[in-house]
N, C-alpha and C. Protein backbone atom coordinates (compact mmCIF):
# COMPACT_ATOMS: atom_id res chain seq x y z
N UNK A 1 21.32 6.33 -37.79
CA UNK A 1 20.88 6.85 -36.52
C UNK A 1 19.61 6.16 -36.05
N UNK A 2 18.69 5.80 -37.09
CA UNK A 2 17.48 5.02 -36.34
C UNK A 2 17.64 3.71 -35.94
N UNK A 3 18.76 2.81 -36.63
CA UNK A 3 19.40 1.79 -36.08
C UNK A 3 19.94 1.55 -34.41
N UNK A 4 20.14 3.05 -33.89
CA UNK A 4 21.40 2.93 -32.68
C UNK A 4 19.95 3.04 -31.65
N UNK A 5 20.17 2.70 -30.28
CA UNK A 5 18.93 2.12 -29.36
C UNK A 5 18.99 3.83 -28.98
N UNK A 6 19.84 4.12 -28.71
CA UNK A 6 19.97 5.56 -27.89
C UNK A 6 19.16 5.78 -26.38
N UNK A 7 20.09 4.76 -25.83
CA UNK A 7 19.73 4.29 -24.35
C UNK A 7 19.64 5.98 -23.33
N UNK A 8 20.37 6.86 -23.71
CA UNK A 8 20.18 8.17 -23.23
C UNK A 8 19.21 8.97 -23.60
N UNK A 9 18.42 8.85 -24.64
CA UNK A 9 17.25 9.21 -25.17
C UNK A 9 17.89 10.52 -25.80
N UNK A 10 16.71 11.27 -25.55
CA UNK A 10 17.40 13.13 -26.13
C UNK A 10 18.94 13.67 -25.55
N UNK A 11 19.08 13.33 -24.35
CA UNK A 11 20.33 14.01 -24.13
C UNK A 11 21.41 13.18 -24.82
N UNK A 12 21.07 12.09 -25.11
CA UNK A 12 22.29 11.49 -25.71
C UNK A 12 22.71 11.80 -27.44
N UNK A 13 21.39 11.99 -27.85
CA UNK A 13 21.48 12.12 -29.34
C UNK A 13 22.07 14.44 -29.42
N UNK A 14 21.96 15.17 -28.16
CA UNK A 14 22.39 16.09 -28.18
C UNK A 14 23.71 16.29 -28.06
N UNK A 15 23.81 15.21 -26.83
CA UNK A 15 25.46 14.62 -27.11
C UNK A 15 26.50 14.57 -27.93
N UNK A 16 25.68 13.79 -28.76
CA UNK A 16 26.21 13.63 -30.15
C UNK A 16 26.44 14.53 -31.13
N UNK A 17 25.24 15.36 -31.12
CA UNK A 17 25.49 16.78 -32.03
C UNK A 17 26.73 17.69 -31.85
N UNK A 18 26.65 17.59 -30.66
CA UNK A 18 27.51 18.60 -29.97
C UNK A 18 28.84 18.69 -30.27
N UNK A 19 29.18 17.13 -29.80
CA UNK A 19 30.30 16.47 -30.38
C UNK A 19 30.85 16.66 -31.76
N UNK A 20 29.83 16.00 -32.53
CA UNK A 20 29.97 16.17 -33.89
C UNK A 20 30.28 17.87 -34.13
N UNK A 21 29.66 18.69 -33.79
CA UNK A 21 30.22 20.02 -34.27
C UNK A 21 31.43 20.72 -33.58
N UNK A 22 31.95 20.37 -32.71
CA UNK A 22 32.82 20.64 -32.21
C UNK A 22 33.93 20.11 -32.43
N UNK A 23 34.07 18.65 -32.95
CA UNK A 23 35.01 18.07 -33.59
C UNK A 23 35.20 18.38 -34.76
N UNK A 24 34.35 18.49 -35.34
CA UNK A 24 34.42 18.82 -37.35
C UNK A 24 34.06 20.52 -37.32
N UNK A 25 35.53 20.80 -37.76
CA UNK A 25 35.49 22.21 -38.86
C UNK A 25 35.17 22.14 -40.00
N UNK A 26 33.99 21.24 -40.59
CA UNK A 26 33.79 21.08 -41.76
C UNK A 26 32.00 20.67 -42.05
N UNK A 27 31.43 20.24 -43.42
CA UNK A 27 30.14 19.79 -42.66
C UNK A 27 30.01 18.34 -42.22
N UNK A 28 29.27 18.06 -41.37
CA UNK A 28 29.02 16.64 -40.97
C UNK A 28 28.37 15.86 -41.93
N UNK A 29 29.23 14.63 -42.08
CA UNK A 29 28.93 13.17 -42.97
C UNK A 29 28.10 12.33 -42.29
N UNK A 30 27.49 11.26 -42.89
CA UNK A 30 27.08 9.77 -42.82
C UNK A 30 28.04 9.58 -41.98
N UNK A 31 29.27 9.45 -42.29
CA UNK A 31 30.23 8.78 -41.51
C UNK A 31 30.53 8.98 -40.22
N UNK A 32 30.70 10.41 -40.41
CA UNK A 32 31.33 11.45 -38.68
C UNK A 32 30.04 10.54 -37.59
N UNK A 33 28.46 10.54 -38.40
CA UNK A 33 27.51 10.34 -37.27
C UNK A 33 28.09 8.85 -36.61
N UNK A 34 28.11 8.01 -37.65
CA UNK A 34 28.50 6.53 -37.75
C UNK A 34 29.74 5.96 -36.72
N UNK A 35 30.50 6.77 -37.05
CA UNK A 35 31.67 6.46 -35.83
C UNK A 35 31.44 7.29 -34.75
N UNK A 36 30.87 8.46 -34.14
CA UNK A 36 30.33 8.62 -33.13
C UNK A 36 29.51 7.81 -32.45
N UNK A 37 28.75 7.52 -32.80
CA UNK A 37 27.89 6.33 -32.76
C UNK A 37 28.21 4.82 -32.38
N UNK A 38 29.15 4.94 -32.70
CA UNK A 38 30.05 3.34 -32.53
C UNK A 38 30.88 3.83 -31.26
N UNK A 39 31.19 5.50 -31.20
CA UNK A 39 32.01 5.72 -29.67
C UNK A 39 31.23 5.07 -29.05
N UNK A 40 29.96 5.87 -29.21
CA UNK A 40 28.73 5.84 -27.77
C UNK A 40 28.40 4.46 -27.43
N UNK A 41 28.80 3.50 -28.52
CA UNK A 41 28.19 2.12 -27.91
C UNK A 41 29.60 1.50 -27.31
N UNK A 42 30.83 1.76 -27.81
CA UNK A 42 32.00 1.41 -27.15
C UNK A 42 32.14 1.90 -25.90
N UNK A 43 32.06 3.35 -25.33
CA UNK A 43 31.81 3.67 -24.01
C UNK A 43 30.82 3.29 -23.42
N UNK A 44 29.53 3.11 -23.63
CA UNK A 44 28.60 1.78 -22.91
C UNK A 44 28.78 0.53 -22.48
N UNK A 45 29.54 0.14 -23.52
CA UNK A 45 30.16 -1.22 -22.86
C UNK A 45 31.24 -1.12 -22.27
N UNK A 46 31.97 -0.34 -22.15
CA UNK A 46 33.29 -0.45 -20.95
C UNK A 46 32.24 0.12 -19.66
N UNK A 47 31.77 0.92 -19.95
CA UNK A 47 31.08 1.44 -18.87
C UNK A 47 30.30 0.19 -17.95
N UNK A 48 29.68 -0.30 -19.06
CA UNK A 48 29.07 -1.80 -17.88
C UNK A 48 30.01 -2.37 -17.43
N UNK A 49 31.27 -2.56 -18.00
CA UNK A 49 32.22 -3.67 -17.36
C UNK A 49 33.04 -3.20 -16.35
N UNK A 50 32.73 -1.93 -16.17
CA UNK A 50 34.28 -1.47 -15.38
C UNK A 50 33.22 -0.89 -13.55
N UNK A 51 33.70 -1.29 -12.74
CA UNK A 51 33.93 -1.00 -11.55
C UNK A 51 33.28 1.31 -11.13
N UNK A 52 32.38 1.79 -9.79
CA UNK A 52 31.85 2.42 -10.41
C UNK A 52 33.41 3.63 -10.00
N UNK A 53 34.44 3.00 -9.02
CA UNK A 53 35.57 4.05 -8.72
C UNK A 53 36.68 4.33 -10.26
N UNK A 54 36.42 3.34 -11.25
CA UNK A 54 37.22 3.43 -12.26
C UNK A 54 36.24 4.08 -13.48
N UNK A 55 35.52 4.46 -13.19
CA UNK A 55 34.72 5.11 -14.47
C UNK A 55 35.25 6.18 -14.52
N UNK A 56 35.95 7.21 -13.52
CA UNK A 56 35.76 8.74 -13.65
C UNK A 56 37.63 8.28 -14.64
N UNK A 57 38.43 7.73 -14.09
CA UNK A 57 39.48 7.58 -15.08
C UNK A 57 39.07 6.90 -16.54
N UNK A 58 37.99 6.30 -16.80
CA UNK A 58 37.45 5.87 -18.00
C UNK A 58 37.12 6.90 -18.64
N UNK A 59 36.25 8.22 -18.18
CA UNK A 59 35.65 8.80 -18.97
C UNK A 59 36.88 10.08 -19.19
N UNK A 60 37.71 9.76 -18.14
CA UNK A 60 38.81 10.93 -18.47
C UNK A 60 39.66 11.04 -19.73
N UNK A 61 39.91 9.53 -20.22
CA UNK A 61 40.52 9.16 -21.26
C UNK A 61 40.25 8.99 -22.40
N UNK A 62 38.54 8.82 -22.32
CA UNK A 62 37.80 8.50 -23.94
C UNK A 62 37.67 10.26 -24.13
N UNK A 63 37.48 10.82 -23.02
CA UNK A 63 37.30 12.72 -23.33
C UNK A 63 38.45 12.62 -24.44
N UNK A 64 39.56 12.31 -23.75
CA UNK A 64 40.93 13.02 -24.12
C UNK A 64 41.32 12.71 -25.36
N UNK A 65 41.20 11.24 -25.97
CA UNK A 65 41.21 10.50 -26.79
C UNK A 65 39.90 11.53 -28.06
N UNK A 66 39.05 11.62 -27.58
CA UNK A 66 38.35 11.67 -28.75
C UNK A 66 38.46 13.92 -28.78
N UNK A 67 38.87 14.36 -27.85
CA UNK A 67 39.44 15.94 -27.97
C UNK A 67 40.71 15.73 -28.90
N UNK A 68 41.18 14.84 -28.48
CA UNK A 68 42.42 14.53 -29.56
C UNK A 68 42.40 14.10 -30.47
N UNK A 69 41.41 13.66 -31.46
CA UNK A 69 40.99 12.90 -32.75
C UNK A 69 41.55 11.34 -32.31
N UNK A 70 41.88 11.01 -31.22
CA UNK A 70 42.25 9.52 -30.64
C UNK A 70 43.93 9.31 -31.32
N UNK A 71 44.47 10.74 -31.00
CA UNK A 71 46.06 10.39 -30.98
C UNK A 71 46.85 10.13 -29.40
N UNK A 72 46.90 9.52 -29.47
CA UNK A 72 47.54 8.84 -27.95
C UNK A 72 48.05 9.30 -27.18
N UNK A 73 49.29 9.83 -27.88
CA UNK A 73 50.43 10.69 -27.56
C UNK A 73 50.08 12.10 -26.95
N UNK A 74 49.00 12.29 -27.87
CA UNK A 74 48.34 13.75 -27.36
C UNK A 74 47.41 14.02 -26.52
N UNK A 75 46.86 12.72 -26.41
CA UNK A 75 45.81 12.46 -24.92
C UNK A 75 46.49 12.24 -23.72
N UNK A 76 47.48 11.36 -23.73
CA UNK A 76 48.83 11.61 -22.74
C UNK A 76 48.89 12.66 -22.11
N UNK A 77 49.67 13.59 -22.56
CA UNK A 77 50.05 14.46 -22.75
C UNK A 77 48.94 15.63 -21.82
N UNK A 78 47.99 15.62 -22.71
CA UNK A 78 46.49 15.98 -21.81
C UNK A 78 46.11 15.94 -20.72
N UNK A 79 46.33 14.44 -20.76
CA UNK A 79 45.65 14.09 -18.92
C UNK A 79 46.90 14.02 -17.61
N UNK A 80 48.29 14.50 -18.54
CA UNK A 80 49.30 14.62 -17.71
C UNK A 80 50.32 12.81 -17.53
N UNK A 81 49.81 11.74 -18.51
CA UNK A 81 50.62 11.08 -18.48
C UNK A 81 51.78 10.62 -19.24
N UNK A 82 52.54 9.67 -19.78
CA UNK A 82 53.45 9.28 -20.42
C UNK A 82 52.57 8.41 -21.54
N UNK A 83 52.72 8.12 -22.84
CA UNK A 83 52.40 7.40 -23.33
C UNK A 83 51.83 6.20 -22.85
N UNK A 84 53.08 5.38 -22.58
CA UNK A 84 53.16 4.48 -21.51
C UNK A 84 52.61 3.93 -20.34
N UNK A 85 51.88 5.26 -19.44
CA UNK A 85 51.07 5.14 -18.57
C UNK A 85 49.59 4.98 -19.46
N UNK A 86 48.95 5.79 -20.30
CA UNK A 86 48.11 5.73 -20.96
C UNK A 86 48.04 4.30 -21.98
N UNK A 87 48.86 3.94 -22.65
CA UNK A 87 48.35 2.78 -22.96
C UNK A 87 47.97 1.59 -21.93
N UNK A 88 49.04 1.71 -20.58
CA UNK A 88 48.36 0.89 -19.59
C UNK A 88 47.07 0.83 -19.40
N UNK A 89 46.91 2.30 -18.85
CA UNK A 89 45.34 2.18 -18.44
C UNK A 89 44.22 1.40 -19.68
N UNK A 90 44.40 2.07 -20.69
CA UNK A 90 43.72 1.44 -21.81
C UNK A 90 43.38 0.16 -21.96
N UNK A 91 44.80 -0.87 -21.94
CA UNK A 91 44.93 -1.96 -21.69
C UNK A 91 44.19 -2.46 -20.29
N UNK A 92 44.65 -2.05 -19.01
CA UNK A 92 43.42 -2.37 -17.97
C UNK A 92 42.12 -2.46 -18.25
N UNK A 93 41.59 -1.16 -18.34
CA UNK A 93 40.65 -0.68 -18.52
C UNK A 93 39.66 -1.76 -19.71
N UNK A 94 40.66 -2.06 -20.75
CA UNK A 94 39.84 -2.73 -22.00
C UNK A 94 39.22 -1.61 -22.85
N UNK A 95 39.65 -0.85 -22.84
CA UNK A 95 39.14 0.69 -23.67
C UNK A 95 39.56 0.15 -25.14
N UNK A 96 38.46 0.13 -26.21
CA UNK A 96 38.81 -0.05 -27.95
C UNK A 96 39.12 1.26 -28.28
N UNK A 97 40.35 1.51 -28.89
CA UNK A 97 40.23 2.37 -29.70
C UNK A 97 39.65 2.48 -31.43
N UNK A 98 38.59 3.00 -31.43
CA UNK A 98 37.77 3.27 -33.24
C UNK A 98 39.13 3.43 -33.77
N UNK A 99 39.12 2.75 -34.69
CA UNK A 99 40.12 2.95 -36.32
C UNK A 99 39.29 3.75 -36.94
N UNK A 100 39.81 5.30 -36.95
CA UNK A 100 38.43 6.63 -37.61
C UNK A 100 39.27 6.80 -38.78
């Protein structure tokens, strides 16, 4: 954690907490912080690259993706599309999915 710049300052590292406890029914690891952490810098950088009318579908999908532990099918599903449509966007978009 003292490694990551934490360009959001406090709200971002609350962010993170938040996250982290709401995702894990269990206690939080080294790790859980670590790949959160690697979200937050992966959504930073799509975020610089992408256009500002395509962000609100950017952030719709990393929500859904990471409410879903980043099962595809079930983020789909979520935001009301087909697999299919969702890997598109992804692919547009340039969205990484974390190998968690």
């Amino acid at each position: 954690m003292i490694e990551y710049d934490w360009p959001g300052n406090i709200r971002e590292l609350e962010n993170l907490l938040e996250r982290l406890v709401v995702i894990n029914n269990q206690d939080i690891t080294k790790e859980d912080v670590i790949a959160q952490t690697k979200i937050n810098i992966l959504r930073s950088n799509v975020e610089i690259k992408q256009e500002p009318k395509a962000q609100d579908d950017i952030n719709s999908i990393l929500k859904a993706l990471e409410k879903t532990g980043y099962v595809k099918s079930r983020a789909a599903k979520l935001l009301g599309l087909t697999l299919r449509q969702l890997d598109y966007r992804i692919k547009k978009y340039n969205i990484d999915i974390p190998k968690i």
